[in-house]
PDB file of N, CA and C in Angstrom:
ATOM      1  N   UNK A   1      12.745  63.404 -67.827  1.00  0.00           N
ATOM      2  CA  UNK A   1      11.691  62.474 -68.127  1.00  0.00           C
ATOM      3  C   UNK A   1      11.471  62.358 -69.639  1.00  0.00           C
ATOM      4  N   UNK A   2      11.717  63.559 -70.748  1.00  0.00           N
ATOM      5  CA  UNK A   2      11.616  63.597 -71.677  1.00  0.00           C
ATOM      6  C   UNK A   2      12.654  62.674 -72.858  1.00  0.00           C
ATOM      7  N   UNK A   3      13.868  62.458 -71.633  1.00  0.00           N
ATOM      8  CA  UNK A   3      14.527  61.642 -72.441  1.00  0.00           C
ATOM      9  C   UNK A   3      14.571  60.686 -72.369  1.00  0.00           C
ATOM     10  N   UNK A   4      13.589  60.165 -71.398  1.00  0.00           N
ATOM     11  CA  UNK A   4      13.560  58.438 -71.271  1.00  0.00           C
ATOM     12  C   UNK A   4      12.372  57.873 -72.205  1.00  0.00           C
ATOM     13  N   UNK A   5      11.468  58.883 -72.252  1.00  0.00           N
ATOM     14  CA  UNK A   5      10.094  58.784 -73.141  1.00  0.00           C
ATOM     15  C   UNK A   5      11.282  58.863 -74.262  1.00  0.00           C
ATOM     16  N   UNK A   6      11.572  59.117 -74.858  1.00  0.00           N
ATOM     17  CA  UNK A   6      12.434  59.277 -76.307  1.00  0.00           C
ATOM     18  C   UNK A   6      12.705  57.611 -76.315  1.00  0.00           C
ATOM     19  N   UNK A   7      13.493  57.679 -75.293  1.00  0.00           N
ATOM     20  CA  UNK A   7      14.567  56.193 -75.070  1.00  0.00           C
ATOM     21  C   UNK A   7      13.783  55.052 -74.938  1.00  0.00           C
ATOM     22  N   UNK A   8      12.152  55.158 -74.629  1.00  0.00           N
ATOM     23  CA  UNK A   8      11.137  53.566 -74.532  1.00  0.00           C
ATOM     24  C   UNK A   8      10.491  53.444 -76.066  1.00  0.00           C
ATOM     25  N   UNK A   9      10.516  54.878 -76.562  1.00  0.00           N
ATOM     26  CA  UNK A   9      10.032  54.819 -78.067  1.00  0.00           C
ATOM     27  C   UNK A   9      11.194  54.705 -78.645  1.00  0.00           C
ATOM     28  N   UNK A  10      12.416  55.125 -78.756  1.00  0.00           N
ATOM     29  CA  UNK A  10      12.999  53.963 -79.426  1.00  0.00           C
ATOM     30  C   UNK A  10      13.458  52.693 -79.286  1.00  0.00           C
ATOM     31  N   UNK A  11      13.364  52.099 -78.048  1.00  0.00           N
ATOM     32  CA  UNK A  11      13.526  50.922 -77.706  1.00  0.00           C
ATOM     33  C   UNK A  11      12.184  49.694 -78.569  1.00  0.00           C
ATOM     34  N   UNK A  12      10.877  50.016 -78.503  1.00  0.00           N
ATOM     35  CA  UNK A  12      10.069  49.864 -79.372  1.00  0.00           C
ATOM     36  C   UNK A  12      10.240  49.509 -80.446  1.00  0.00           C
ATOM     37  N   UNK A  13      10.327  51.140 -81.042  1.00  0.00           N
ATOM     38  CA  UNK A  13      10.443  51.382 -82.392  1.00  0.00           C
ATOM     39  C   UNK A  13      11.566  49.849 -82.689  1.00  0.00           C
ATOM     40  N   UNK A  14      12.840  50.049 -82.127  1.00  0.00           N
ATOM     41  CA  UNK A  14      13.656  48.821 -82.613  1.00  0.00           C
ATOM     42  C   UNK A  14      13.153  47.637 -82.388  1.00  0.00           C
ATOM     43  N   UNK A  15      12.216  47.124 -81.294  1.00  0.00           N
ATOM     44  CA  UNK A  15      11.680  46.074 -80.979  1.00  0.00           C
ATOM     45  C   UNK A  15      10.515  45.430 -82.523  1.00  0.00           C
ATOM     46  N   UNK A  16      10.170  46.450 -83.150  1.00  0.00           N
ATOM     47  CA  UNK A  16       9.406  46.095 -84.333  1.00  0.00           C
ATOM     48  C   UNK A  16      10.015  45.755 -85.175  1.00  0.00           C
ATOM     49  N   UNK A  17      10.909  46.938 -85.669  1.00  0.00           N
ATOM     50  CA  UNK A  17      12.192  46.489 -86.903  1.00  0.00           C
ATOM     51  C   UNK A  17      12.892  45.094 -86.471  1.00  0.00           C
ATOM     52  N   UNK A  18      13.394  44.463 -85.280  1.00  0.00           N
ATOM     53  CA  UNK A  18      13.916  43.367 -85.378  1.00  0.00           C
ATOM     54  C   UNK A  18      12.822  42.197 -85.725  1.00  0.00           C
ATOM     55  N   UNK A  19      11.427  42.505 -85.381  1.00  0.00           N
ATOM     56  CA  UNK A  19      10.398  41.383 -85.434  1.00  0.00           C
ATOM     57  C   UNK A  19      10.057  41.306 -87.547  1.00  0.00           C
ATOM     58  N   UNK A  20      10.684  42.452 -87.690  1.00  0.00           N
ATOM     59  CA  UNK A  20      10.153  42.621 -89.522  1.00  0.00           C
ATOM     60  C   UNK A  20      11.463  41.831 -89.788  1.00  0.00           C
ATOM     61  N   UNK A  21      12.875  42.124 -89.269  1.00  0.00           N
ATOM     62  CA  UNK A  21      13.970  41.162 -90.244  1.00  0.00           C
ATOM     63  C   UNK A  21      13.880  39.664 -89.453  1.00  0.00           C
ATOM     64  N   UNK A  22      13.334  39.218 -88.692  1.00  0.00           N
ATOM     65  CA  UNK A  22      12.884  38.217 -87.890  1.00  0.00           C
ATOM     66  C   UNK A  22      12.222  37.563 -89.718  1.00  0.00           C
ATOM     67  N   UNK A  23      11.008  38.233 -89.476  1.00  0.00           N
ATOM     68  CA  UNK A  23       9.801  37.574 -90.062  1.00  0.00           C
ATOM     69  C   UNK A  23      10.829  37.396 -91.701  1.00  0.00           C
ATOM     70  N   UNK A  24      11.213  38.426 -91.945  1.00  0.00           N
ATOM     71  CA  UNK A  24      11.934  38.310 -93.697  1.00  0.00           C
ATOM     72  C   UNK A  24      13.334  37.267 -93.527  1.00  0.00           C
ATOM     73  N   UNK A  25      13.806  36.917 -92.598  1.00  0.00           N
ATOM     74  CA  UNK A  25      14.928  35.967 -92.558  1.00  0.00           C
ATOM     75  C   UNK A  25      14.352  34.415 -92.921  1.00  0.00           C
ATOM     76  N   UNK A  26      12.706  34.886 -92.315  1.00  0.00           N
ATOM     77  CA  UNK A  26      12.474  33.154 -92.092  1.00  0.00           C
ATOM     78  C   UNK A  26      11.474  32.961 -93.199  1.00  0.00           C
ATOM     79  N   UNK A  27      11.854  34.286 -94.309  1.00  0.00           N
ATOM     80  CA  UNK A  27      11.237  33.675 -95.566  1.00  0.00           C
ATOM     81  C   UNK A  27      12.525  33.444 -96.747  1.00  0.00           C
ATOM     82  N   UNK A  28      13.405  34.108 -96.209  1.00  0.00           N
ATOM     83  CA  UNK A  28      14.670  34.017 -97.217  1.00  0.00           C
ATOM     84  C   UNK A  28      15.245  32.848 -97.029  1.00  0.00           C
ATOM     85  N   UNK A  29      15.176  32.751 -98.881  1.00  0.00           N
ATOM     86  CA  UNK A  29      15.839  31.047 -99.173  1.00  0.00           C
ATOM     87  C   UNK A  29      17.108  31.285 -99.571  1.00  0.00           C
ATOM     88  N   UNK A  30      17.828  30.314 -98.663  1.00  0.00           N
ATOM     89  CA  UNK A  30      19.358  30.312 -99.370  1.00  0.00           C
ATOM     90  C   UNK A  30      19.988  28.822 -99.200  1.00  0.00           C
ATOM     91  N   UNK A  31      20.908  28.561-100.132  1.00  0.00           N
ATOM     92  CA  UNK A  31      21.552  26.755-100.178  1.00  0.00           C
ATOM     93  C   UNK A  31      23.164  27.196-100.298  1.00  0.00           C
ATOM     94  N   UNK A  32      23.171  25.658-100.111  1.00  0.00           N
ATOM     95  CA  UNK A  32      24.970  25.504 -99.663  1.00  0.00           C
ATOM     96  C   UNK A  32      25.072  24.227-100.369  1.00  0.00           C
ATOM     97  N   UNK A  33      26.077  24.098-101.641  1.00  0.00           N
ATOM     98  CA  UNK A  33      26.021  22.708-101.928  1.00  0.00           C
ATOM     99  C   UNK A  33      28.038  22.551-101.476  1.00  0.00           C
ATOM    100  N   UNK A  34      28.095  21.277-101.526  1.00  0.00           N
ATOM    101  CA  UNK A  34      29.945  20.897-101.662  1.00  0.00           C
ATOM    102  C   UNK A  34      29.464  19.915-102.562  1.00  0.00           C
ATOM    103  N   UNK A  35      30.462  19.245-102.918  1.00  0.00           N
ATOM    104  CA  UNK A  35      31.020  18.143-103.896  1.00  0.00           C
ATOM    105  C   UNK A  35      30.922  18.420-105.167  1.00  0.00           C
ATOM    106  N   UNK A  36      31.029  19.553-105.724  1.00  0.00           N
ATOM    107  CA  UNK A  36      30.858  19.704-106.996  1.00  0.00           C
ATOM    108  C   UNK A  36      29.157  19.900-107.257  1.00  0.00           C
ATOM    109  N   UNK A  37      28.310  20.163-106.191  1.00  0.00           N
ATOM    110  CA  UNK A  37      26.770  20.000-106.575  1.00  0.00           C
ATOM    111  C   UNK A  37      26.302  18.785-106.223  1.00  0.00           C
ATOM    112  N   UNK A  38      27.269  17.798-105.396  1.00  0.00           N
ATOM    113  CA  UNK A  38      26.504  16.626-104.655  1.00  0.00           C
ATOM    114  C   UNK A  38      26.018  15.863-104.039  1.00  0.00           C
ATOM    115  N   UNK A  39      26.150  17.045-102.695  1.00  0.00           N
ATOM    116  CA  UNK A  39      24.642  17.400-101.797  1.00  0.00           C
ATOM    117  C   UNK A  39      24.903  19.294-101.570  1.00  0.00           C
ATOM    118  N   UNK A  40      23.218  19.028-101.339  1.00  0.00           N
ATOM    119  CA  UNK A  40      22.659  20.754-101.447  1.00  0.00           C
ATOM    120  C   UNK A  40      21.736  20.526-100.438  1.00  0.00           C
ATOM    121  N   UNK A  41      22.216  21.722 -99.601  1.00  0.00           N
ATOM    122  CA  UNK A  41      21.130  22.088 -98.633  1.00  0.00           C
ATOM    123  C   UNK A  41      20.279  23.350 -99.042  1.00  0.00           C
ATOM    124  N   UNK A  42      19.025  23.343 -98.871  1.00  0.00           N
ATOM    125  CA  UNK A  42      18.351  24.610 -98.636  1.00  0.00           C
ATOM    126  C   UNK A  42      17.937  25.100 -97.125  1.00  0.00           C
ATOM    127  N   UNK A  43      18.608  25.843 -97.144  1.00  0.00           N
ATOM    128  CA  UNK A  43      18.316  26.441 -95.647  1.00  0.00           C
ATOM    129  C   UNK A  43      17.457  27.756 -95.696  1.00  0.00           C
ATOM    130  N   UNK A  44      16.380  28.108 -94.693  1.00  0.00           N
ATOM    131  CA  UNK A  44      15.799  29.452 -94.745  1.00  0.00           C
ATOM    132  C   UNK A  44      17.101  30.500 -93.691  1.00  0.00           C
ATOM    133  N   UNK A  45      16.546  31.888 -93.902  1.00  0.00           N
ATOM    134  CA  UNK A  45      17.459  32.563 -93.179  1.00  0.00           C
ATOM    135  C   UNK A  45      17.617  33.026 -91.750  1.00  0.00           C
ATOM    136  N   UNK A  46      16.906  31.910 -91.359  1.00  0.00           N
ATOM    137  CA  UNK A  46      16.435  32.205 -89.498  1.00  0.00           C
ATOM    138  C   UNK A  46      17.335  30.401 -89.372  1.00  0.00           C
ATOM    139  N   UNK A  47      17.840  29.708 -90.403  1.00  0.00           N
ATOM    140  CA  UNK A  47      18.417  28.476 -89.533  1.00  0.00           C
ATOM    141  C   UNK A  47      17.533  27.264 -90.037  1.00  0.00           C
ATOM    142  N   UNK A  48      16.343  27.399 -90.206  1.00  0.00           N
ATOM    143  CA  UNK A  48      15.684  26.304 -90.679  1.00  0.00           C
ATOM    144  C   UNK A  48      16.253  25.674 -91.672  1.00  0.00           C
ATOM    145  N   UNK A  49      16.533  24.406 -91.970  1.00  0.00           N
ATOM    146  CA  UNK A  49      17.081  23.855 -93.191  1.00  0.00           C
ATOM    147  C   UNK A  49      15.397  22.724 -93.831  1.00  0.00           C
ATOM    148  N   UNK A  50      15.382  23.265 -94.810  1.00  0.00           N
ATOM    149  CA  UNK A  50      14.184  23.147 -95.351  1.00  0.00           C
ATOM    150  C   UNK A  50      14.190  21.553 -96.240  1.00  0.00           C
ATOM    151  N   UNK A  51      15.285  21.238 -96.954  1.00  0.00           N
ATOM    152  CA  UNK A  51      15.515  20.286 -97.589  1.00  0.00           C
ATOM    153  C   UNK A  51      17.125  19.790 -97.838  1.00  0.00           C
ATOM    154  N   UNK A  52      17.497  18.649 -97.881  1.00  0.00           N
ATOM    155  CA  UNK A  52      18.793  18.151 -98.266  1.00  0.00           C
ATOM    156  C   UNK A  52      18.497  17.499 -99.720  1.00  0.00           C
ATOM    157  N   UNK A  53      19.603  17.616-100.523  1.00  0.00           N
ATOM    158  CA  UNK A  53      19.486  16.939-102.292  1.00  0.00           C
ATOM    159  C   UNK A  53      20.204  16.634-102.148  1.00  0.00           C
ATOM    160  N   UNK A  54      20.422  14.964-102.756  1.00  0.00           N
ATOM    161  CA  UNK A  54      22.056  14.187-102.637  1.00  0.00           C
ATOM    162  C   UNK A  54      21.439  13.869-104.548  1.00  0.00           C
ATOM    163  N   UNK A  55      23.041  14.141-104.756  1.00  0.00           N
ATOM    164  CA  UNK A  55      22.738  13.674-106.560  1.00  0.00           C
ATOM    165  C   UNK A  55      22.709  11.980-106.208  1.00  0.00           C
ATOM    166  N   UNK A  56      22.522  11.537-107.446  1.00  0.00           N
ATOM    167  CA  UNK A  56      22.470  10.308-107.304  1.00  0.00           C
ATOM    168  C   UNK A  56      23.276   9.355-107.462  1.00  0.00           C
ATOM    169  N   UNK A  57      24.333  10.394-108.657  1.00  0.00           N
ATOM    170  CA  UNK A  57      25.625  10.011-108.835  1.00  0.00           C
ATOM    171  C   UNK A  57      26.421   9.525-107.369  1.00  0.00           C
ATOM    172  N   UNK A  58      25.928  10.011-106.489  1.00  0.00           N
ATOM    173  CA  UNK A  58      27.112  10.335-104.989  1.00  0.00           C
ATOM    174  C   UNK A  58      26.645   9.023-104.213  1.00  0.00           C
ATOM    175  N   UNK A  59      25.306   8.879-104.208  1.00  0.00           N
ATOM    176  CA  UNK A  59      24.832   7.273-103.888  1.00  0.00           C
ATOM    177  C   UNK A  59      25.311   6.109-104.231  1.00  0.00           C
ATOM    178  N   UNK A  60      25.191   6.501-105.660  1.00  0.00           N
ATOM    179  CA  UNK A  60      26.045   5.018-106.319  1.00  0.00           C
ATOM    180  C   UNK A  60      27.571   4.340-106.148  1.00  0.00           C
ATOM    181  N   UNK A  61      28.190   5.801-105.874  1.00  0.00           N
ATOM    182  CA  UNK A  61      29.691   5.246-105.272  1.00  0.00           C
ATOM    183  C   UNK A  61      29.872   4.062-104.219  1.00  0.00           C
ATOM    184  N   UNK A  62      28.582   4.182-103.338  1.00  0.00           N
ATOM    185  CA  UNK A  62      28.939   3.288-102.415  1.00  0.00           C
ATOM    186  C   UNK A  62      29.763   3.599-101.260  1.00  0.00           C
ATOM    187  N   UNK A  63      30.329   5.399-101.533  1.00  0.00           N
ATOM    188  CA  UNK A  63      31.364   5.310-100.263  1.00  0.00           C
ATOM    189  C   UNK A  63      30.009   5.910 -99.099  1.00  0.00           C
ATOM    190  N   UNK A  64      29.602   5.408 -98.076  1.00  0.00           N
ATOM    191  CA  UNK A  64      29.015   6.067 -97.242  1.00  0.00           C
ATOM    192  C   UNK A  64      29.617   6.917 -96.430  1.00  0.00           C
ATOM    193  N   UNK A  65      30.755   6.423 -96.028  1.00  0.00           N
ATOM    194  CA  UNK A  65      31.714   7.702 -95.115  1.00  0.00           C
ATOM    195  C   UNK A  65      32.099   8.897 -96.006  1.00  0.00           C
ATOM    196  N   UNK A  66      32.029   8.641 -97.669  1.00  0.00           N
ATOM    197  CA  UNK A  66      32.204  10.338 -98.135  1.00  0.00           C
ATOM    198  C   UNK A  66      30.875  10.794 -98.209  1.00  0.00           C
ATOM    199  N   UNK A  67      30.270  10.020 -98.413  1.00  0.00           N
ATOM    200  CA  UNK A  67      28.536  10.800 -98.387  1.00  0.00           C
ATOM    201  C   UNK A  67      28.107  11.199 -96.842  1.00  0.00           C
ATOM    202  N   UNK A  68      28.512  10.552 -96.016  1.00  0.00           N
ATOM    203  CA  UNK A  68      27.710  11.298 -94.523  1.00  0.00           C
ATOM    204  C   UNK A  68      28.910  12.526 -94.352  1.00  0.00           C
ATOM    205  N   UNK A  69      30.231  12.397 -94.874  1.00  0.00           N
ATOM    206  CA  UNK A  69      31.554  14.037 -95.057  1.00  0.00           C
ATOM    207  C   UNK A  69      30.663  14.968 -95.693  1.00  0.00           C
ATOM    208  N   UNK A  70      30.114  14.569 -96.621  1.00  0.00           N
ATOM    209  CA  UNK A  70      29.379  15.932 -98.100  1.00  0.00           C
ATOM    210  C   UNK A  70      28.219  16.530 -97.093  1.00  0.00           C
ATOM    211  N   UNK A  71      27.013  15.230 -96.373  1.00  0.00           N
ATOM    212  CA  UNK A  71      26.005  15.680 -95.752  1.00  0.00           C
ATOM    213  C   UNK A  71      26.565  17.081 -94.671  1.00  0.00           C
ATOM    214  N   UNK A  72      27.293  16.425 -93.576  1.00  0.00           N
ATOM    215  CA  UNK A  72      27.576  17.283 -92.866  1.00  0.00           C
ATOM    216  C   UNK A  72      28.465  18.384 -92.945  1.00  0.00           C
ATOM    217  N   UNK A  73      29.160  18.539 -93.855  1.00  0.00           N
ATOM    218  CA  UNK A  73      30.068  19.739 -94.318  1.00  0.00           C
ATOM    219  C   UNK A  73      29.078  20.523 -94.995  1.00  0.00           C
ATOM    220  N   UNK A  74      27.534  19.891 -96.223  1.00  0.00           N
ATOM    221  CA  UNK A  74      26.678  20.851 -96.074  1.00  0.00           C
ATOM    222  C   UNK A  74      26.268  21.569 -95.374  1.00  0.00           C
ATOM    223  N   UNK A  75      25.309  21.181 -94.537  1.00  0.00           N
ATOM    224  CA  UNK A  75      24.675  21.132 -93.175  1.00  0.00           C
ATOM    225  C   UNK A  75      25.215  22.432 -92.756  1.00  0.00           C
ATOM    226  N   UNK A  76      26.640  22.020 -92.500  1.00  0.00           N
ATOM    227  CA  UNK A  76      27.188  22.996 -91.173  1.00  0.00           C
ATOM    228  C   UNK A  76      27.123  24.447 -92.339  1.00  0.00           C
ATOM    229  N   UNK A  77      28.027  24.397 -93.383  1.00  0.00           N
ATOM    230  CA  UNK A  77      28.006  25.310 -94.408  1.00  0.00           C
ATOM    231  C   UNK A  77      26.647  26.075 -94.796  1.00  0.00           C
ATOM    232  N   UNK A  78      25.707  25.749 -94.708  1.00  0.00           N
ATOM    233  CA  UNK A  78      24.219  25.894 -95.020  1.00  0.00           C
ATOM    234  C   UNK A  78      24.450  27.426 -93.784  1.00  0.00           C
ATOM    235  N   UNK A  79      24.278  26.412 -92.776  1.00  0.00           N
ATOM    236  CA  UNK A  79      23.872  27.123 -90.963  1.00  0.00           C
ATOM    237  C   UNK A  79      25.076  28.264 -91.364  1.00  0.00           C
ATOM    238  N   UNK A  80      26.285  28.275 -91.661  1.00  0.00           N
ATOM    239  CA  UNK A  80      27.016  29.055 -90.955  1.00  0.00           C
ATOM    240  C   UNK A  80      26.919  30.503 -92.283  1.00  0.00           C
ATOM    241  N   UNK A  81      26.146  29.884 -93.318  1.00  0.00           N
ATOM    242  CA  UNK A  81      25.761  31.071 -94.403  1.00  0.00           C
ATOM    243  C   UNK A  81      24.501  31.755 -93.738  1.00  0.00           C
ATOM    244  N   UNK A  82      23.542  30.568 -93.426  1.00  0.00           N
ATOM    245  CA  UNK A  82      22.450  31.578 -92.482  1.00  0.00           C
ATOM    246  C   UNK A  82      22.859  32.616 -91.367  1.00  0.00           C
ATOM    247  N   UNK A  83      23.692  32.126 -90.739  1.00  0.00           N
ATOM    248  CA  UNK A  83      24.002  33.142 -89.702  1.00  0.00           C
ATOM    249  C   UNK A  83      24.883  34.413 -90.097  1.00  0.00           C
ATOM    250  N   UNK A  84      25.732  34.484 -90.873  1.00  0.00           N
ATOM    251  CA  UNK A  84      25.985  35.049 -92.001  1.00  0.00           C
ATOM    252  C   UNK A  84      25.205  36.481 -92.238  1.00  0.00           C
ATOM    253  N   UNK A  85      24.395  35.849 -92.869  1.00  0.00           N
ATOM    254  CA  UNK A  85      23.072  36.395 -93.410  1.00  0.00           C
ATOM    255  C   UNK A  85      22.094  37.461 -92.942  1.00  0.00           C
ATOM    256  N   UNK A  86      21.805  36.265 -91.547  1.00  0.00           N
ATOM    257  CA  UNK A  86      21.159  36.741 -90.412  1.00  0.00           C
ATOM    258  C   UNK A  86      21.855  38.352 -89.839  1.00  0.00           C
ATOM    259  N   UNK A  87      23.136  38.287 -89.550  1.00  0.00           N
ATOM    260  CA  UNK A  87      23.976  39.288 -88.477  1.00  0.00           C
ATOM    261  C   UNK A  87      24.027  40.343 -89.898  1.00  0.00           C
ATOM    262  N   UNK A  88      24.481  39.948 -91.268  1.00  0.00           N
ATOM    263  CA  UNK A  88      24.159  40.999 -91.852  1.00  0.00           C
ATOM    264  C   UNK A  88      22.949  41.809 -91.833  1.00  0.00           C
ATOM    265  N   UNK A  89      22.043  41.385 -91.818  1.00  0.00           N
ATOM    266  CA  UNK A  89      20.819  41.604 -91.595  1.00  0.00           C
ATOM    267  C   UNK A  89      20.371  43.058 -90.744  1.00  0.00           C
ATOM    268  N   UNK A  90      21.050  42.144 -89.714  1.00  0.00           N
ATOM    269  CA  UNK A  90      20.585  42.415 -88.127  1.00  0.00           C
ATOM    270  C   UNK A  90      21.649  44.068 -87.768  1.00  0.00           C
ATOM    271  N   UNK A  91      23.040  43.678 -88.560  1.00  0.00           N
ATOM    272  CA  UNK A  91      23.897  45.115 -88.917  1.00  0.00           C
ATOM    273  C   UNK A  91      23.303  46.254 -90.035  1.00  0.00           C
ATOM    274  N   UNK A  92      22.369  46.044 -90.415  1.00  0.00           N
ATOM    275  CA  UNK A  92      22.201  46.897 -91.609  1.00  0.00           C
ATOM    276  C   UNK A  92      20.816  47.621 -90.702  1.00  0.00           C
ATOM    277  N   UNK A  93      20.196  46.905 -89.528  1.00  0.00           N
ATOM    278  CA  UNK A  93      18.991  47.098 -89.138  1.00  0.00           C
ATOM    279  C   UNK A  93      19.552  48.189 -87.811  1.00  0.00           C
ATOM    280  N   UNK A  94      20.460  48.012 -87.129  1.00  0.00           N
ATOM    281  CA  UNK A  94      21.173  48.412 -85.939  1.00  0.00           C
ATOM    282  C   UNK A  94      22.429  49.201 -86.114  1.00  0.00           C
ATOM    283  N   UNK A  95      22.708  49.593 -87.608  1.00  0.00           N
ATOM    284  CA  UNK A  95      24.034  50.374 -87.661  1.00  0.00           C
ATOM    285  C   UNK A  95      23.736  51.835 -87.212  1.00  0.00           C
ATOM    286  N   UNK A  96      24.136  52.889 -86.666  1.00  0.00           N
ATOM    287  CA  UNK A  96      24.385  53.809 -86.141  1.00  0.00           C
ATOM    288  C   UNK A  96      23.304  54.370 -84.740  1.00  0.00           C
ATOM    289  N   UNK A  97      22.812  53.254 -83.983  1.00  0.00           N
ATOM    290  CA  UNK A  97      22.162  53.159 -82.744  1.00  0.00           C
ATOM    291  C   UNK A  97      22.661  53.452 -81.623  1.00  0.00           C
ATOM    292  N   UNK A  98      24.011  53.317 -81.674  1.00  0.00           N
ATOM    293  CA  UNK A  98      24.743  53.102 -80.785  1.00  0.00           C
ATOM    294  C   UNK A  98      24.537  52.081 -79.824  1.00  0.00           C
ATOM    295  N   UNK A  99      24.390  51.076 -79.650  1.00  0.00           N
ATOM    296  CA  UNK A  99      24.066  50.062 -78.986  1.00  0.00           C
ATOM    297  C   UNK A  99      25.423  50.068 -77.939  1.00  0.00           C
ATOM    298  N   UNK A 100      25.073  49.934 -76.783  1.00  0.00           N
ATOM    299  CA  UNK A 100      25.767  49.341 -75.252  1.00  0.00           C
ATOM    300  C   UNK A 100      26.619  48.348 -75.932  1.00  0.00           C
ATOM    301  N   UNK A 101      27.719  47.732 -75.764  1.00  0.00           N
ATOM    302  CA  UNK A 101      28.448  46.127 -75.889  1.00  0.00           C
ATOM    303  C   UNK A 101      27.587  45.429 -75.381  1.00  0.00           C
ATOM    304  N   UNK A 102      27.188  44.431 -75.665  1.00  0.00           N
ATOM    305  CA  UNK A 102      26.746  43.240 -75.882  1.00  0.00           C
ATOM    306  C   UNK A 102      24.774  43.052 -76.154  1.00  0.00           C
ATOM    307  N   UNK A 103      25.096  44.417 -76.543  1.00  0.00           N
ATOM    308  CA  UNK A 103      23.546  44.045 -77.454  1.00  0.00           C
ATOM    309  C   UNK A 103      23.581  44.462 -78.775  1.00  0.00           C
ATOM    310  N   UNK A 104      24.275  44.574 -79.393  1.00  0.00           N
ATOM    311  CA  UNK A 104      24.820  44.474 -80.664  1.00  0.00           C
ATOM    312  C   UNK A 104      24.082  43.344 -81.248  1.00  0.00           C
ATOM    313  N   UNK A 105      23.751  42.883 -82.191  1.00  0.00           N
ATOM    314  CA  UNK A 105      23.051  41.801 -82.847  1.00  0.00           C
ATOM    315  C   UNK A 105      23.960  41.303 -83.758  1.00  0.00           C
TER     316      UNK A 105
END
């Protein structure tokens, strides 16, 4: 019985620490620009993308099919640095737990 009381307090205990890198992901700012700097995403570190910047230079070209390429190659680049981010996070919070396969974070 003594080792399951161990095993609900640390189940807990980890249930808090993930709600603290929860809460600090979704204050951490991070961006993703392509084109040389001509669009920039700011994304927070939970996925939220907070703002898009298109220079203005990139407008004036007129090409819309390379400007909606820059948008979404941001975009995705933004997300796939958050998640990134996130699992580092989430590994630095869960390294030597021993976690079961597939609750690994």
């Amino acid at each position: 019985m003594a080792n399951f009381m161990k095993m609900m307090k640390q189940a807990a205990d980890m249930q808090k620490n993930l709600a603290k890198v929860q809460e600090s992901l979704a204050e951490l700012q991070l961006d993703y620009s392509v084109g040389g700097g001509g669009v920039k995403v700011d994304i927070l570190g939970d996925g939220s993308i907070t703002a898009i910047h298109i220079d203005p230079s990139v407008v004036q070209s007129g090409d819309a099919e390379m400007l909606e390429d820059l948008v979404l190659t941001a975009v995705r680049g933004a997300q796939d640095k958050a998640k990134e981010t996130a699992a580092a996070e989430m590994q630095k919070w869960t390294a030597g737990m021993n976690l079961p396969p597939g609750l690994g974070f």
